[in-house]
Protein backbone atom coordinates (compact mmCIF):
# COMPACT_ATOMS: atom_id res chain seq x y z
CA UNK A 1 31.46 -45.35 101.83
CA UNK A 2 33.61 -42.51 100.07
CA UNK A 3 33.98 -44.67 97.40
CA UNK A 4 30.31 -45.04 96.99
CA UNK A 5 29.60 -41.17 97.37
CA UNK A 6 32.48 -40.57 94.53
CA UNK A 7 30.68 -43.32 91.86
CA UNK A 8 27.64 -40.92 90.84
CA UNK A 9 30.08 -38.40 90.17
CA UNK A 10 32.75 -40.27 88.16
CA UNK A 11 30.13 -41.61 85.85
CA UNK A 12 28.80 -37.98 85.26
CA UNK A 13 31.98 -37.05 84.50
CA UNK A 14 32.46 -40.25 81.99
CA UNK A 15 29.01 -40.00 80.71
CA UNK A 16 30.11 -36.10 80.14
CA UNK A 17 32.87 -36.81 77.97
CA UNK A 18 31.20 -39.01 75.95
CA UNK A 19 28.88 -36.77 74.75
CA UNK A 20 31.85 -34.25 74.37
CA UNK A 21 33.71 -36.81 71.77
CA UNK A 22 30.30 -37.64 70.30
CA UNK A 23 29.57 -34.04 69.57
CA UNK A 24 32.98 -33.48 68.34
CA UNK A 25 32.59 -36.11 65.89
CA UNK A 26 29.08 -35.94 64.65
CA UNK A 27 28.38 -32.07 64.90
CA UNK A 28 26.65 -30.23 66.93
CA UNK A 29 22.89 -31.66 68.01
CA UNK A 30 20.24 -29.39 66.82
CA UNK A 31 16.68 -29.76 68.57
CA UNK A 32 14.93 -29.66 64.69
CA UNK A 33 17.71 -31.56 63.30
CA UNK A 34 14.66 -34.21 62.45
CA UNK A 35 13.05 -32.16 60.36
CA UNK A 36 16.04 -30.86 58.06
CA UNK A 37 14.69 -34.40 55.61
CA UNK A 38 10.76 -32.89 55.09
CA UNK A 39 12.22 -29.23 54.97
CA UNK A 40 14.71 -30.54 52.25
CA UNK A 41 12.02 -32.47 50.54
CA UNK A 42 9.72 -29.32 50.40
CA UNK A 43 12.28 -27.64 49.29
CA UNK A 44 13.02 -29.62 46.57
CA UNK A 45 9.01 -29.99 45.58
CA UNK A 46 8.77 -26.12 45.28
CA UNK A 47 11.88 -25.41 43.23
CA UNK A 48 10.60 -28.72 40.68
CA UNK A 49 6.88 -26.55 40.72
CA UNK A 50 8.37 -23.49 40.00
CA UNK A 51 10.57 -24.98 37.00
CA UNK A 52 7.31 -26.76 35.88
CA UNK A 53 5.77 -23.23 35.30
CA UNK A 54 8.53 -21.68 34.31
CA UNK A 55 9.32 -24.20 31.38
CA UNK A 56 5.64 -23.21 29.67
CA UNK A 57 6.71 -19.73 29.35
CA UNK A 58 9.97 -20.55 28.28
CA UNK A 59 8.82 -22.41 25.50
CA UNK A 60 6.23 -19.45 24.50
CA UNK A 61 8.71 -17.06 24.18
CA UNK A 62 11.09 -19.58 22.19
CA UNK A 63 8.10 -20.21 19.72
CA UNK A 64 7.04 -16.18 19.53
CA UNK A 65 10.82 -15.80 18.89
CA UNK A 66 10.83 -18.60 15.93
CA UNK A 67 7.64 -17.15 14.38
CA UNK A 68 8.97 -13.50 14.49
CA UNK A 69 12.37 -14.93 12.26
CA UNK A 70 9.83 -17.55 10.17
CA UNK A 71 8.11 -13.91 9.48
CA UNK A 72 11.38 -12.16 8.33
CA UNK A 73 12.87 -14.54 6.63
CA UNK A 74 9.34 -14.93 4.52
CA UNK A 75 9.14 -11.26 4.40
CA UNK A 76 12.50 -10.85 2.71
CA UNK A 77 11.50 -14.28 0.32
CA UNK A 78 8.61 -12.46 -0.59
CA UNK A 79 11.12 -9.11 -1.71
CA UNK A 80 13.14 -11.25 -3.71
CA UNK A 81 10.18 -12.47 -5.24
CA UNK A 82 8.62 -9.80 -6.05
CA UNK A 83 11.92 -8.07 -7.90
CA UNK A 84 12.40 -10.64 -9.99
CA UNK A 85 8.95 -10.62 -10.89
CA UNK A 86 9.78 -6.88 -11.76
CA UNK A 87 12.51 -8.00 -13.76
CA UNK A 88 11.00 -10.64 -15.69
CA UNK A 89 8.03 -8.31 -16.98
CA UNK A 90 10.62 -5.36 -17.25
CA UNK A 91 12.76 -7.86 -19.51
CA UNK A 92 9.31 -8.68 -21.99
CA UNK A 93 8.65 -5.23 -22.21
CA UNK A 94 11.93 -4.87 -23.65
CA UNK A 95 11.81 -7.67 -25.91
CA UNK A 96 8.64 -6.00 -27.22
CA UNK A 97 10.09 -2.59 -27.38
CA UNK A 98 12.54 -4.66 -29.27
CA UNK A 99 10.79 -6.31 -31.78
CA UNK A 100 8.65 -3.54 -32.72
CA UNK A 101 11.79 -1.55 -33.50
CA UNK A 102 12.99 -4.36 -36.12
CA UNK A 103 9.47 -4.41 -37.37
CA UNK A 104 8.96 -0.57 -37.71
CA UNK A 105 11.42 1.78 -39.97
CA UNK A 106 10.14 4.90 -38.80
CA UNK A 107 11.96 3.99 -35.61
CA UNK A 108 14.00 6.73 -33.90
CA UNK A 109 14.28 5.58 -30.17
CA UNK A 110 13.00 4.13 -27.28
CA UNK A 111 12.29 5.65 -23.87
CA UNK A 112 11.51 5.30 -20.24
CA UNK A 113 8.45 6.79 -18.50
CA UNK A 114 10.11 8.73 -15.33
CA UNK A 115 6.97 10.83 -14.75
CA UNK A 116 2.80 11.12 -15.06
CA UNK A 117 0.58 13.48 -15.14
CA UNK A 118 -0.48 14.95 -11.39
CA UNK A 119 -4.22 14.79 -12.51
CA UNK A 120 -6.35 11.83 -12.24
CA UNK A 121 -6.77 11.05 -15.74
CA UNK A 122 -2.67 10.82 -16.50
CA UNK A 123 -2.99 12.79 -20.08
CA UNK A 124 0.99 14.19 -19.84
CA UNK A 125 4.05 12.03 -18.95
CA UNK A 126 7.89 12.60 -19.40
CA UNK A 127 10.41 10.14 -20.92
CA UNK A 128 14.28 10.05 -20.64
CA UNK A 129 14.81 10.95 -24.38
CA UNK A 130 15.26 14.42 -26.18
CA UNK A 131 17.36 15.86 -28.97
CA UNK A 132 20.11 14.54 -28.21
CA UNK A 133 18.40 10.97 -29.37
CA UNK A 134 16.84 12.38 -32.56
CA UNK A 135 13.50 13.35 -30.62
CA UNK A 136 11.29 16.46 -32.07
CA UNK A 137 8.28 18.21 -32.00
CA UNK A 138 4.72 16.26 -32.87
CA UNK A 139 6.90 12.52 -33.30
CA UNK A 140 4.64 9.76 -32.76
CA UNK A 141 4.94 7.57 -29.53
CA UNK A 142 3.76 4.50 -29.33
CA UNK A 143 4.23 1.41 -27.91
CA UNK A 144 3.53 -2.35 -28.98
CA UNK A 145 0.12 -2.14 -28.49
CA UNK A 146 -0.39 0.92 -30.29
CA UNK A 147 0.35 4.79 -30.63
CA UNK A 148 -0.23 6.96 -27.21
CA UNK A 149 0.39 10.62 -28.43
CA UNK A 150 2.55 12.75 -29.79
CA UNK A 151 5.93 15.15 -28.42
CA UNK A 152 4.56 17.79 -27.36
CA UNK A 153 7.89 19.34 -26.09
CA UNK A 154 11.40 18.01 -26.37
CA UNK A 155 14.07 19.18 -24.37
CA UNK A 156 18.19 18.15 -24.96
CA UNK A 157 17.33 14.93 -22.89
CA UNK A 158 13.97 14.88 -21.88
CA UNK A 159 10.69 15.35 -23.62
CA UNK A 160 7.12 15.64 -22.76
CA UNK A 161 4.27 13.61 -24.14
CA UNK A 162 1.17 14.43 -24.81
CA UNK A 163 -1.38 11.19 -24.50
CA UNK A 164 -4.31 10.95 -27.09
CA UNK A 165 -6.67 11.02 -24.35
CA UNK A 166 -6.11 14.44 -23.67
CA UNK A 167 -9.02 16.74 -24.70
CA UNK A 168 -6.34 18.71 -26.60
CA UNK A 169 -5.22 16.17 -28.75
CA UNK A 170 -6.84 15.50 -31.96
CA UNK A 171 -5.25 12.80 -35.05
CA UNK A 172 -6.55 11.96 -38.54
CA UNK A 173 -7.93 8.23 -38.31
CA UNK A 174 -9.59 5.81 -40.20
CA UNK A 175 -11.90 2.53 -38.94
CA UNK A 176 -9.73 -0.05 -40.28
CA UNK A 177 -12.53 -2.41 -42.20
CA UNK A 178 -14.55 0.31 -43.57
CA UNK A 179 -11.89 3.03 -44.03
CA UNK A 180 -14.52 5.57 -42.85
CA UNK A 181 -12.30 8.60 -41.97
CA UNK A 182 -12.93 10.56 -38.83
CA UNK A 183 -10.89 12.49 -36.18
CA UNK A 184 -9.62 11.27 -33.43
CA UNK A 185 -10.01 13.88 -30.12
CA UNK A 186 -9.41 12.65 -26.30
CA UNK A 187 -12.12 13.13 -23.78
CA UNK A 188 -10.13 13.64 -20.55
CA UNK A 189 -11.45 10.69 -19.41
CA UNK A 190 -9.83 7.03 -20.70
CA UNK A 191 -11.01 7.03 -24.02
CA UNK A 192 -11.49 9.07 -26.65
CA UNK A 193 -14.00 9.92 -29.57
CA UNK A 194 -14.53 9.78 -33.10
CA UNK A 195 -15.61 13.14 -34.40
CA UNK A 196 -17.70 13.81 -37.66
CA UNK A 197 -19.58 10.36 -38.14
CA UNK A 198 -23.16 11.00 -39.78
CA UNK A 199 -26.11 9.03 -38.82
CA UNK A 200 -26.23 7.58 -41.83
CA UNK A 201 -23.04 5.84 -41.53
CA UNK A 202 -22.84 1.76 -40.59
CA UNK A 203 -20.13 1.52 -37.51
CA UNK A 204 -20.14 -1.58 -35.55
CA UNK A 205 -18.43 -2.06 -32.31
CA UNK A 206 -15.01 -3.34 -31.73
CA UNK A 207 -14.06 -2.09 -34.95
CA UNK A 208 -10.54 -1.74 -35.37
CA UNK A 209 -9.10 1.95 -35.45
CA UNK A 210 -6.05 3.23 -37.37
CA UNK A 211 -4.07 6.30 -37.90
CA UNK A 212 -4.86 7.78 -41.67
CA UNK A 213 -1.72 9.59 -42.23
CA UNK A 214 -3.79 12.82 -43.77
CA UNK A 215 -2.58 15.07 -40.78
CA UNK A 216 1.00 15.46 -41.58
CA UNK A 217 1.96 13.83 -37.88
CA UNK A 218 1.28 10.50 -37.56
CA UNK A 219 2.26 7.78 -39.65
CA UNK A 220 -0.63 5.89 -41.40
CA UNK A 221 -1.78 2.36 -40.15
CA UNK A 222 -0.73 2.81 -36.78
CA UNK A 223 -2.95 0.75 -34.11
CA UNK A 224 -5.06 3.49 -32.50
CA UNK A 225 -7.53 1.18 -30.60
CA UNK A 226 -11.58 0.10 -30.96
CA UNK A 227 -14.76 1.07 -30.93
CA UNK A 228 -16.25 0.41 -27.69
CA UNK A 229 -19.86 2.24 -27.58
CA UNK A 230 -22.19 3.60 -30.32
CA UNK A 231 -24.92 5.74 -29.94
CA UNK A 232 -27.09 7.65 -32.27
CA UNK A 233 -29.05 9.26 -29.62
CA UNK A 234 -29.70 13.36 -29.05
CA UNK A 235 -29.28 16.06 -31.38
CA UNK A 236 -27.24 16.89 -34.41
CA UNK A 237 -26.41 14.94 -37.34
CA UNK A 238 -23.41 12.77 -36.07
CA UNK A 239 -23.27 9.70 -34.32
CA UNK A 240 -21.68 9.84 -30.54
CA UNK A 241 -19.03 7.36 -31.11
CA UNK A 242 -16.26 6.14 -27.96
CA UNK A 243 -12.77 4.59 -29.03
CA UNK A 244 -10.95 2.58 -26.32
CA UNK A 245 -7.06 2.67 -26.77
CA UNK A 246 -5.22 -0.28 -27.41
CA UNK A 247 -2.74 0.63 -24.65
CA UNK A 248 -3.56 1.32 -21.11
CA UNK A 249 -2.46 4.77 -20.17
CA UNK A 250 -1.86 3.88 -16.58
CA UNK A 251 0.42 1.15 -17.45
CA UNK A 252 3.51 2.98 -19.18
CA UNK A 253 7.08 1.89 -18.42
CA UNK A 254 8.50 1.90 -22.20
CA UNK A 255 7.73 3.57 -25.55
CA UNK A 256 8.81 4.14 -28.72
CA UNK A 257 9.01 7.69 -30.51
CA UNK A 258 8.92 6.99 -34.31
CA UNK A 259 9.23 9.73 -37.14
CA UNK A 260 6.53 10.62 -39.74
């Protein structure tokens, strides 16, 4: 009988140390140790969501950050460009300045535009050449299109121009075909006018006009520009007649200043 009373109790103390060793060998047990596998797998399916919506974005910002260096780099391609446009008409201009130099004898020197006129029609400018290169009072400048004024002012290295559409500027011309004579004044505006033209005369537009010589400061046969309107409207015995320059007075880089 005391053997049978001390059986329970040795096999709760056997079954008692087996669990001991198994615990010691397999970790503690954990009541929600069955659900570490879903919790994992959750886990897992969030962090592959997240990287799913984060991988949009990131590819956003990698093409906003491609397009903003595509735009610089074309930005500064388009700089590059553009100076050696600048160049390349710089480097005709020069050829022409060039050209007309071998071409006219009167030559003295050429010069750079550094500054306009501040009112809107541009009738002044300043170039980068005075006494000091032979430049003097009422010389003719002119480019290879055609003559643009006169010195009105020269300085040791600067001199001041005065642009044939001025309303103070006046010249001696001729129309080239019919070697009419008239004068030449500016009108403030971007042509000019031929003064003292009777009614009776025949002028034609596009005419071809040319510097006579008769006023002692221009040399004859220089290109002055043409006729562009004719009108023998309103009072008075002369014809209203407008002269276009050859040149463009808002496009001056280069000119020539040439002796009478």
């Amino acid at each position: 009988m005391p053997f049978r009373r001390m059986l329970p109790l040795f096999l709760l103390v056997i079954l008692s140390f087996t669990l001991m060793t198994y615990q010691s060998n397999r970790g503690i047990i954990v009541p929600f140790h069955i659900l570490s596998g879903p919790l994992n797998w959750v886990n897992w399916a969030f962090h592959s969501l997240s990287a799913s919506f984060r991988e949009p974005f990131r590819m956003i910002h990698l093409r906003d950050e491609e397009n903003r260096r595509l735009r610089q780099d074309m930005g500064r391609l388009l700089l590059e460009q553009q100076r050696y446009r600048d160049l390349f008409f710089e480097n005709q201009r020069l050829r022409e300045v060039l050209s007309l130099k071998e071409k006219e004898g009167r030559y003295i020197t050429a010069a750079r535009v550094v500054s306009k006129g501040w009112d809107r029609w541009v009738s002044t400018l300043v170039i980068d050449k005075g006494r000091n290169s032979g430049v003097t009072k009422d010389m003719a400048v002119m480019t290879p299109l055609g003559l643009i004024g006169k010195v009105s002012l020269a300085d040791d290295n600067y001199a001041y121009v005065l642009l044939l559409t001025d309303i103070n500027f006046s010249a001696s011309v001729r129309i080239q075909e019919t070697r009419k004579e008239a004068i030449l004044s500016g009108t403030g505006s971007m042509s000019c006018i031929l003064k003292y033209i009777t009614r009776e005369e025949e002028v034609k537009e596009n005419e071809v006009v040319v510097t006579s010589g008769f006023d002692d400061l221009f040399p004859a046969e220089l290109p002055v520009g043409y006729i562009s309107r004719v009108s023998k409207k309103g009072p008075g015995i002369f014809q209203q007649v407008e002269v276009r320059p050859f040149q463009d007075m808002t496009k001056l880089d280069e000119v020539i200043i040439v002796r009478r």
